[in-house]
PDB file of N, CA and C in Angstrom:
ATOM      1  N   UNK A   1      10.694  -8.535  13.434  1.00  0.00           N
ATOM      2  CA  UNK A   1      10.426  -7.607  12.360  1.00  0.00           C
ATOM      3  C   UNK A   1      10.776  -6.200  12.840  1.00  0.00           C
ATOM      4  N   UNK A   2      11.970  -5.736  11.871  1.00  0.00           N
ATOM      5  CA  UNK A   2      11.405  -4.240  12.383  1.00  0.00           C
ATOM      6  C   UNK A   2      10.519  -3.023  12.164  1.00  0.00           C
ATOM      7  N   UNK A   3      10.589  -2.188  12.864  1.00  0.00           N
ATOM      8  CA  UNK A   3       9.798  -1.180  13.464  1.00  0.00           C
ATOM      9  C   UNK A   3       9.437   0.038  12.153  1.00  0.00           C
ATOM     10  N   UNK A   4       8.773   0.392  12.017  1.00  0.00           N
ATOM     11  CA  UNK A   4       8.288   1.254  10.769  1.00  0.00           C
ATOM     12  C   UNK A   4       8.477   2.716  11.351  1.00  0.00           C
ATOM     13  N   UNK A   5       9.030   3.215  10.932  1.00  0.00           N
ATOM     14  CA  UNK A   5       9.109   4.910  11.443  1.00  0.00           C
ATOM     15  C   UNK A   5       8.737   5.829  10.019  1.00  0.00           C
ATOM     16  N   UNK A   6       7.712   5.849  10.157  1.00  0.00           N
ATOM     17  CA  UNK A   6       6.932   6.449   9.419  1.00  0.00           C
ATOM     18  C   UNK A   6       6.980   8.276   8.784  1.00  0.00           C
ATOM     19  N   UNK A   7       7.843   9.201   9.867  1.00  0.00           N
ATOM     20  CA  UNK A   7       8.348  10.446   9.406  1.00  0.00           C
ATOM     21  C   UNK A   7       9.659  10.073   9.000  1.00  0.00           C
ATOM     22  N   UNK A   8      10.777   8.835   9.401  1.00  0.00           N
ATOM     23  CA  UNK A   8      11.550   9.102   8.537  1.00  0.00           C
ATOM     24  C   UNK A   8      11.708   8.238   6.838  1.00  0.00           C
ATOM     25  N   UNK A   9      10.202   7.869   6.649  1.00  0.00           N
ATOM     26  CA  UNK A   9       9.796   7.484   5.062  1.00  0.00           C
ATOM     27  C   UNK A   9       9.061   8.744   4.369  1.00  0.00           C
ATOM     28  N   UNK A  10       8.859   9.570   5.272  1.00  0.00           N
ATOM     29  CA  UNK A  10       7.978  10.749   4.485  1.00  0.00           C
ATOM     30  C   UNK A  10       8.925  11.605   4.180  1.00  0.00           C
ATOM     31  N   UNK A  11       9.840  12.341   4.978  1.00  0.00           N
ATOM     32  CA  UNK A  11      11.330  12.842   5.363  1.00  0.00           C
ATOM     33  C   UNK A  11      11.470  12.784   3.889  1.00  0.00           C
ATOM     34  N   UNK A  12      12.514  11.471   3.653  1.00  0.00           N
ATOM     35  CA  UNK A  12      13.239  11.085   2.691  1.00  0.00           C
ATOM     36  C   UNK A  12      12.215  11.087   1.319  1.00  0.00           C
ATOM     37  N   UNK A  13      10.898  10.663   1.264  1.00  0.00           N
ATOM     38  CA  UNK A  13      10.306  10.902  -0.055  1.00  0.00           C
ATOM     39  C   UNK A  13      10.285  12.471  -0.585  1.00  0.00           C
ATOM     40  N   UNK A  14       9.728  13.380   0.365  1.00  0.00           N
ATOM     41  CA  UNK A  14       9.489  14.895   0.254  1.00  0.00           C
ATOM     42  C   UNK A  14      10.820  15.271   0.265  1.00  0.00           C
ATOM     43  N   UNK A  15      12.188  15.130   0.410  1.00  0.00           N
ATOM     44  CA  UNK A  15      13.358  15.447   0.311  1.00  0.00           C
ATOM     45  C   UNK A  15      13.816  15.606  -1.248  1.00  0.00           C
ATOM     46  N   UNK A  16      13.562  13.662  -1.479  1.00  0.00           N
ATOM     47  CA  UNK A  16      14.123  13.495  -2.959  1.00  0.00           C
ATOM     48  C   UNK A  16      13.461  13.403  -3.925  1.00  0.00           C
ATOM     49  N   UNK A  17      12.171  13.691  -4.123  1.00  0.00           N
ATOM     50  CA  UNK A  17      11.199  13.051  -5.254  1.00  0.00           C
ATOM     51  C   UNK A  17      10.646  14.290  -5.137  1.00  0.00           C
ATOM     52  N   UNK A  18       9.772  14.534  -6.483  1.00  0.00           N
ATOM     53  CA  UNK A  18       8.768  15.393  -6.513  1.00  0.00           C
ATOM     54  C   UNK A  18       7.004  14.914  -6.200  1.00  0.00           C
ATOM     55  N   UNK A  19       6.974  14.118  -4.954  1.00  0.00           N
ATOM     56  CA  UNK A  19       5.884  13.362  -4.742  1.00  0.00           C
ATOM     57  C   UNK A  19       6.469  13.694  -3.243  1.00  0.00           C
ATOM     58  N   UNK A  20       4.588  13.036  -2.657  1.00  0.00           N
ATOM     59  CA  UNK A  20       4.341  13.040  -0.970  1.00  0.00           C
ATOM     60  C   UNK A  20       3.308  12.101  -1.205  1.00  0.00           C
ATOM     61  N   UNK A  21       3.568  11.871   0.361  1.00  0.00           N
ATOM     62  CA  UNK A  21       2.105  11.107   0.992  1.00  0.00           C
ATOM     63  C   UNK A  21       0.721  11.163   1.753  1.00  0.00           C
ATOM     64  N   UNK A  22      -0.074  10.638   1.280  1.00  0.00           N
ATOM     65  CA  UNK A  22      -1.078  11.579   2.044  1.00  0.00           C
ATOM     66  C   UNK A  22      -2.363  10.229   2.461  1.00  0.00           C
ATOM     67  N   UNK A  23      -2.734  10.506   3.377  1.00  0.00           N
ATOM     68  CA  UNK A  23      -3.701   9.505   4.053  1.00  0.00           C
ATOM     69  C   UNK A  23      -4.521   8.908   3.226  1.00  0.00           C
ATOM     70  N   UNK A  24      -4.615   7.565   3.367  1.00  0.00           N
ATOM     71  CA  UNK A  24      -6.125   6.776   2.430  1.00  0.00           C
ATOM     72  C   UNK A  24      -7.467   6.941   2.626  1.00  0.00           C
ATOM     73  N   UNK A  25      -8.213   7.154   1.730  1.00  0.00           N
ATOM     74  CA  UNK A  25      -9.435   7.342   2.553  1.00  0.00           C
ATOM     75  C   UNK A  25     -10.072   6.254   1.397  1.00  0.00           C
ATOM     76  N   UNK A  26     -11.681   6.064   1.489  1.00  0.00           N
ATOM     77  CA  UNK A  26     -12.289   5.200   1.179  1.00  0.00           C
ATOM     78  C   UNK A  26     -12.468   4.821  -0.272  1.00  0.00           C
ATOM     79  N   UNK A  27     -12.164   5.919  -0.902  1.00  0.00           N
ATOM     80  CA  UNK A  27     -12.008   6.009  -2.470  1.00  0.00           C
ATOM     81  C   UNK A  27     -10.721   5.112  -2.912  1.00  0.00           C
ATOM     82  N   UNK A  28      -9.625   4.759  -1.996  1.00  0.00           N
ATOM     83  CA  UNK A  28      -8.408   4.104  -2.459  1.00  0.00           C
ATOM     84  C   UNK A  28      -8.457   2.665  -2.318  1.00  0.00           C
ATOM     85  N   UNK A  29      -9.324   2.267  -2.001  1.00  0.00           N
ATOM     86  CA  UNK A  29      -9.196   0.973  -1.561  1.00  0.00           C
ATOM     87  C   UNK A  29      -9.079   0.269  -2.641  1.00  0.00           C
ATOM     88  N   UNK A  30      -9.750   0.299  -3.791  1.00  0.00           N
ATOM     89  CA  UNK A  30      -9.521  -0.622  -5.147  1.00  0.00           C
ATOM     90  C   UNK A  30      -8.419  -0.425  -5.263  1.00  0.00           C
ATOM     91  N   UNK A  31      -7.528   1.306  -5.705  1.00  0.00           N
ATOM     92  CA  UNK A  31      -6.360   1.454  -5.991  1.00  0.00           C
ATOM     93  C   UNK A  31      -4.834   0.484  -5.193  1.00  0.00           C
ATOM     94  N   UNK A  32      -5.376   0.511  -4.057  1.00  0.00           N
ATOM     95  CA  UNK A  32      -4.561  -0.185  -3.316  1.00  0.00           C
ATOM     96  C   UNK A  32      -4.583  -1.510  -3.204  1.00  0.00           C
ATOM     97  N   UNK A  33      -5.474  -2.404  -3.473  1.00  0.00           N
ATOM     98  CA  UNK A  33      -5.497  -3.551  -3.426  1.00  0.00           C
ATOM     99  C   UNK A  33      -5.060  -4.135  -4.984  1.00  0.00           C
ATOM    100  N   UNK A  34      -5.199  -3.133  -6.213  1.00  0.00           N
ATOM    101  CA  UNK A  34      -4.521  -3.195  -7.557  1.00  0.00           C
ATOM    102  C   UNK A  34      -2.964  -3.202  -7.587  1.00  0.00           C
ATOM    103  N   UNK A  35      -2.536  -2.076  -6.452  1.00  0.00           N
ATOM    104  CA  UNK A  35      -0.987  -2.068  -5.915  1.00  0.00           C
ATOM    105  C   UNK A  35      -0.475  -3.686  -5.609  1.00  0.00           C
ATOM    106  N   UNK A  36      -1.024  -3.783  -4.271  1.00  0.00           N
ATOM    107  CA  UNK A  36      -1.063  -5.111  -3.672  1.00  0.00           C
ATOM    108  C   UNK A  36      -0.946  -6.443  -4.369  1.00  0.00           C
ATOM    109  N   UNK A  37      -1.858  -6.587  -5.594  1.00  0.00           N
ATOM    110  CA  UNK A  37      -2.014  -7.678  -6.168  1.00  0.00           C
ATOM    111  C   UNK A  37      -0.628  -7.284  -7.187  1.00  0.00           C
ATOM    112  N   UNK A  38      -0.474  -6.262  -8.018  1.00  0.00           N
ATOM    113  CA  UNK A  38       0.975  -6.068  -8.828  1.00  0.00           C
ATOM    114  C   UNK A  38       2.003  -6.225  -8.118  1.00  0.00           C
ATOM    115  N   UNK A  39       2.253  -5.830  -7.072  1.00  0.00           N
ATOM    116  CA  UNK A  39       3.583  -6.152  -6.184  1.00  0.00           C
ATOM    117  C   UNK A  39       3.753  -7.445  -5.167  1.00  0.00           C
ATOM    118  N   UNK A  40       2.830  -7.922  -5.100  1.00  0.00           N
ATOM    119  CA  UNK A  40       3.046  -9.279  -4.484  1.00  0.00           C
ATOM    120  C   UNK A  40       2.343 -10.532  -5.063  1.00  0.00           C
ATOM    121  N   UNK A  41       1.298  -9.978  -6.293  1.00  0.00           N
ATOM    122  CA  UNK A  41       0.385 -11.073  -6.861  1.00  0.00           C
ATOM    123  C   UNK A  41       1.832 -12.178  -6.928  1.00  0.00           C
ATOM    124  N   UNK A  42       2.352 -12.062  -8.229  1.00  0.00           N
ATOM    125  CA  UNK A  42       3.295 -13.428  -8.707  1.00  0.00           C
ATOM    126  C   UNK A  42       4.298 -14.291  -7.219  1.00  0.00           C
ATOM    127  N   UNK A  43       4.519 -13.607  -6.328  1.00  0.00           N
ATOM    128  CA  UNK A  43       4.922 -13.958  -5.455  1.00  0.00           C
ATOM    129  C   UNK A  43       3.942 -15.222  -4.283  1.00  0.00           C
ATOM    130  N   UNK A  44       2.897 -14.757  -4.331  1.00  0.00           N
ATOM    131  CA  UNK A  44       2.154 -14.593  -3.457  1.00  0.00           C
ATOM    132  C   UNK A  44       1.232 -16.663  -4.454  1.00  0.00           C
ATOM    133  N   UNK A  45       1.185 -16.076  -5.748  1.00  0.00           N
ATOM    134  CA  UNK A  45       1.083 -17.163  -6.340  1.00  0.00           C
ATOM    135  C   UNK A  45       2.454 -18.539  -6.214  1.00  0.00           C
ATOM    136  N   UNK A  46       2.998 -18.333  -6.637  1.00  0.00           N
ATOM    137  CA  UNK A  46       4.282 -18.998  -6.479  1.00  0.00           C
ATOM    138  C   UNK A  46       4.275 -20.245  -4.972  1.00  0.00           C
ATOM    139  N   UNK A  47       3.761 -19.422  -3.480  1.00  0.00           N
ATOM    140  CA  UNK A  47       4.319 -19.891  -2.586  1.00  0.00           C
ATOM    141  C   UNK A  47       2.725 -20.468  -2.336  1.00  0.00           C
ATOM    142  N   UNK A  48       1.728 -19.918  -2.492  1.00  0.00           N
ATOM    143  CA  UNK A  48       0.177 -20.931  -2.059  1.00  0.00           C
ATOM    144  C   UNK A  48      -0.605 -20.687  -3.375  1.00  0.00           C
ATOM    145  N   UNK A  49      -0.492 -19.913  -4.044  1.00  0.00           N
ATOM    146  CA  UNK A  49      -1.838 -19.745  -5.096  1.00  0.00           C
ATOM    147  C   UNK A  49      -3.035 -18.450  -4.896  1.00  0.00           C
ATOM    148  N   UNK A  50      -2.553 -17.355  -5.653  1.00  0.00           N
ATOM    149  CA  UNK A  50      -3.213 -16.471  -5.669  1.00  0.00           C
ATOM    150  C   UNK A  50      -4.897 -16.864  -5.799  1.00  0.00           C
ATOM    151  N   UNK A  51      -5.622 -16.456  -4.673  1.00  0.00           N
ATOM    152  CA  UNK A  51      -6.993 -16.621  -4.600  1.00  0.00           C
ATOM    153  C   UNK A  51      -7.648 -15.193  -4.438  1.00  0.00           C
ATOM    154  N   UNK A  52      -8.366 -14.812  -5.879  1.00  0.00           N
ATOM    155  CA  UNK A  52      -8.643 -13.792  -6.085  1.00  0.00           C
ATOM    156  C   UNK A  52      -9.662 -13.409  -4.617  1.00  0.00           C
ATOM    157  N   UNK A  53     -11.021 -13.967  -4.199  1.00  0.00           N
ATOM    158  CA  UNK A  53     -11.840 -13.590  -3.143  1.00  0.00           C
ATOM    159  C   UNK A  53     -10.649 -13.696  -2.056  1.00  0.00           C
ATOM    160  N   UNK A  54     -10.087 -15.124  -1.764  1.00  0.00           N
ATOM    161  CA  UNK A  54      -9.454 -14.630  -0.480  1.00  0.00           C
ATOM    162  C   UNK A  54      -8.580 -13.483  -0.258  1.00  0.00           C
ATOM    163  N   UNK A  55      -8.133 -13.233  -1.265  1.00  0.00           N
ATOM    164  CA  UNK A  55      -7.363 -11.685  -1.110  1.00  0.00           C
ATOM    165  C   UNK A  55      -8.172 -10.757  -0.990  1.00  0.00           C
ATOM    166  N   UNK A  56      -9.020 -10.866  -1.698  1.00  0.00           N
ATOM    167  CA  UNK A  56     -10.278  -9.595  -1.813  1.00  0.00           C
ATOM    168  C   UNK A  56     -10.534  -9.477   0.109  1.00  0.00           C
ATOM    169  N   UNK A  57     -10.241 -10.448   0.163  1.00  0.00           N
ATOM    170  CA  UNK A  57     -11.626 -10.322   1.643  1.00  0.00           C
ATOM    171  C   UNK A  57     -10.400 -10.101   2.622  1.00  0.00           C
ATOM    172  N   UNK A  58      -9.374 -10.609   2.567  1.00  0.00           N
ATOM    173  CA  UNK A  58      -8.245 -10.350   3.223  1.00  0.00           C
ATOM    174  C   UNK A  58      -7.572  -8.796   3.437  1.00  0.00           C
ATOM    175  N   UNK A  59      -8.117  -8.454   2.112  1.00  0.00           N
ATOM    176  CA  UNK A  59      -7.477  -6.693   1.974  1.00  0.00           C
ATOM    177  C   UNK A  59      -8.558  -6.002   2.845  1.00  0.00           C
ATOM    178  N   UNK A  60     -10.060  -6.311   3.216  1.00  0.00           N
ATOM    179  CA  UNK A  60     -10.702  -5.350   3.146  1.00  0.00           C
ATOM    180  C   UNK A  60     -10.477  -5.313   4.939  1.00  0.00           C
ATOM    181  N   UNK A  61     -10.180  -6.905   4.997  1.00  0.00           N
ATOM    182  CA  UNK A  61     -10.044  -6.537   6.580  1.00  0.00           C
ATOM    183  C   UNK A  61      -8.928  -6.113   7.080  1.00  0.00           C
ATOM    184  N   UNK A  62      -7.973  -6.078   6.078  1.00  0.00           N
ATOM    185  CA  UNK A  62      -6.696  -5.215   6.250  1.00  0.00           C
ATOM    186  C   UNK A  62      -6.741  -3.872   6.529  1.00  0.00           C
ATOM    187  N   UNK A  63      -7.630  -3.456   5.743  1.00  0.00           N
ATOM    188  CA  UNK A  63      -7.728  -1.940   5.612  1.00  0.00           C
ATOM    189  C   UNK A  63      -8.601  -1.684   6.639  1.00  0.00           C
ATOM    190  N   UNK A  64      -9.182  -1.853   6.691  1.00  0.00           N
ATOM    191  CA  UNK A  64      -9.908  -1.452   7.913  1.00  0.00           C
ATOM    192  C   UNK A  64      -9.385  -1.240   9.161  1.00  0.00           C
ATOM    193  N   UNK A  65      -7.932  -2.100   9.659  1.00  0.00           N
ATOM    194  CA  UNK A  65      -7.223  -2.051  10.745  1.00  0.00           C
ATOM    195  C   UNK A  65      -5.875  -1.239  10.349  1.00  0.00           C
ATOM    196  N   UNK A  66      -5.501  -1.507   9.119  1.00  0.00           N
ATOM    197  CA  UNK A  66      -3.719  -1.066   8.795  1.00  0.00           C
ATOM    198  C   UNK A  66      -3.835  -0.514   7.340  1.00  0.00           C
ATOM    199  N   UNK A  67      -4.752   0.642   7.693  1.00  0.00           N
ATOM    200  CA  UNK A  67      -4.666   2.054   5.970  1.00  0.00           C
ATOM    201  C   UNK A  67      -3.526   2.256   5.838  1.00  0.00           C
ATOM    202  N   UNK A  68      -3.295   1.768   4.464  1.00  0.00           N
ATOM    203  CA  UNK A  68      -1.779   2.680   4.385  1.00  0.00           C
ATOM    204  C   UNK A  68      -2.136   3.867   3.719  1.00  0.00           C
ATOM    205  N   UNK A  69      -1.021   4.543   3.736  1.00  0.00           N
ATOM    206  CA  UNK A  69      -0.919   6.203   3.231  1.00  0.00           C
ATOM    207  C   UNK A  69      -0.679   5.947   1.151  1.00  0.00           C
ATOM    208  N   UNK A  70      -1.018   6.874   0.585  1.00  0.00           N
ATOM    209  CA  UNK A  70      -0.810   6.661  -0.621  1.00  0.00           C
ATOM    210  C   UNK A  70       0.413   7.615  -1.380  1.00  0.00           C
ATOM    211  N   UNK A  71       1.010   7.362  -2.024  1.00  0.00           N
ATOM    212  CA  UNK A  71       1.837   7.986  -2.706  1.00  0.00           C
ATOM    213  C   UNK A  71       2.047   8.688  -4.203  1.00  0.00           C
ATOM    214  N   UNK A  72       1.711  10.116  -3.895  1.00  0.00           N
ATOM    215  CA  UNK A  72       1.206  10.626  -5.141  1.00  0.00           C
ATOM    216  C   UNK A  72       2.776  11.656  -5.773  1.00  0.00           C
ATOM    217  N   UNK A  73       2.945  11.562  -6.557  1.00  0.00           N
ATOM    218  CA  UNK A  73       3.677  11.770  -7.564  1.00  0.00           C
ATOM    219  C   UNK A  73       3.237  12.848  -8.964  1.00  0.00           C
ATOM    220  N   UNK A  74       3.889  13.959  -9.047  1.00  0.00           N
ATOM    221  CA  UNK A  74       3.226  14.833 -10.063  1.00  0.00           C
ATOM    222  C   UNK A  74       1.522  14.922  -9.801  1.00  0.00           C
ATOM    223  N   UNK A  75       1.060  14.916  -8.647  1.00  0.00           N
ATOM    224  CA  UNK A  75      -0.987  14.906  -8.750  1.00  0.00           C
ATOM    225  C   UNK A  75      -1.142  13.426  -9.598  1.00  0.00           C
ATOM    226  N   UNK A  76      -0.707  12.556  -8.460  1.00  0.00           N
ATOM    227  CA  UNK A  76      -1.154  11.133  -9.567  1.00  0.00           C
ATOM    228  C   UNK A  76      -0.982  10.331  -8.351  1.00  0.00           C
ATOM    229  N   UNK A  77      -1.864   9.044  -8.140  1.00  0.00           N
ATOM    230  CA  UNK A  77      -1.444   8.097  -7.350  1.00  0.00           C
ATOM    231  C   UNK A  77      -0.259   6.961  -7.995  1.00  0.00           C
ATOM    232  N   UNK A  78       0.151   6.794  -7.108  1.00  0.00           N
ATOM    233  CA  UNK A  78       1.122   6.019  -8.023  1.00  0.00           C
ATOM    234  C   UNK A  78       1.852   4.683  -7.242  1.00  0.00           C
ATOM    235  N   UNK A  79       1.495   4.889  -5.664  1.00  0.00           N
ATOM    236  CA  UNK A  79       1.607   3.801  -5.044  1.00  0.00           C
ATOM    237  C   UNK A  79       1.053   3.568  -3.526  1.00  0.00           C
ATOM    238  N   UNK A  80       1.632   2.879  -2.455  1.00  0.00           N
ATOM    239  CA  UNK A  80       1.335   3.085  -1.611  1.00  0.00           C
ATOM    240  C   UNK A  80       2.251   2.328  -0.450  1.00  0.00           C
ATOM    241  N   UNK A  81       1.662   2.635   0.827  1.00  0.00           N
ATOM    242  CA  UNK A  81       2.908   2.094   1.732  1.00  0.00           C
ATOM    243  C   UNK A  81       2.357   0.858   2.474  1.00  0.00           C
ATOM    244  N   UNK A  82       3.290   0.092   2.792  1.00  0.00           N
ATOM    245  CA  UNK A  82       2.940  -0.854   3.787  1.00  0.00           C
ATOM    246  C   UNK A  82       2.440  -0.826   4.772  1.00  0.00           C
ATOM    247  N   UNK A  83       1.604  -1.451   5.546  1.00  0.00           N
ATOM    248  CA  UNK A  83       0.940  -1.169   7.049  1.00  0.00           C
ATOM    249  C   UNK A  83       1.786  -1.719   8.114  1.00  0.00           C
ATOM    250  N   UNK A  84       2.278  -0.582   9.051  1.00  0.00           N
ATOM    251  CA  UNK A  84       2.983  -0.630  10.101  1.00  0.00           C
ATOM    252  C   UNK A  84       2.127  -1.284  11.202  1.00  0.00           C
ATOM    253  N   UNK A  85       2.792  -2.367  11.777  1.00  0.00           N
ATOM    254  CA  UNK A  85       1.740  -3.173  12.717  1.00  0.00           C
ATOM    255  C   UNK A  85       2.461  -2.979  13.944  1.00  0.00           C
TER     256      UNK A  85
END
């Protein structure tokens, strides 16, 4: 897998977009796990079967080790980044 370089994803967002990123803190965690389930739910179903608790419980111990940063756009959340391991 490769390697996550993390200033040159911030670089390129603050370059071309009118959005930045800015650290997660404890208030994002629903937001992000709403991300999570929209961008990988149907996938994620497809190959074992989306299990609402096991994801639940899966994200929280995610986050706890690999916060991702969030991505705000015009003063709006609007997404977020993958956790660099």
């Amino acid at each position: 897998m490769r390697a996550c370089n993390r200033s040159i994803v911030v670089d390129r967002i603050n370059n071309s977009m009118n959005g930045f990123l800015r650290d997660a803190d404890a208030a994002d965690q629903k937001f992000a796990f709403l991300v999570k389930r929209a961008a990988l739910g149907t996938y994620v179903d497809c190959v074992c079967g989306w299990d609402e608790e096991f994801q639940q419980r899966f994200h929280e111990r995610d986050w706890s080790e690999n916060r991702p940063a969030i991505f705000i756009c015009d003063a709006e959340a609007i997404g977020t980044t993958i956790s660099c391991r």
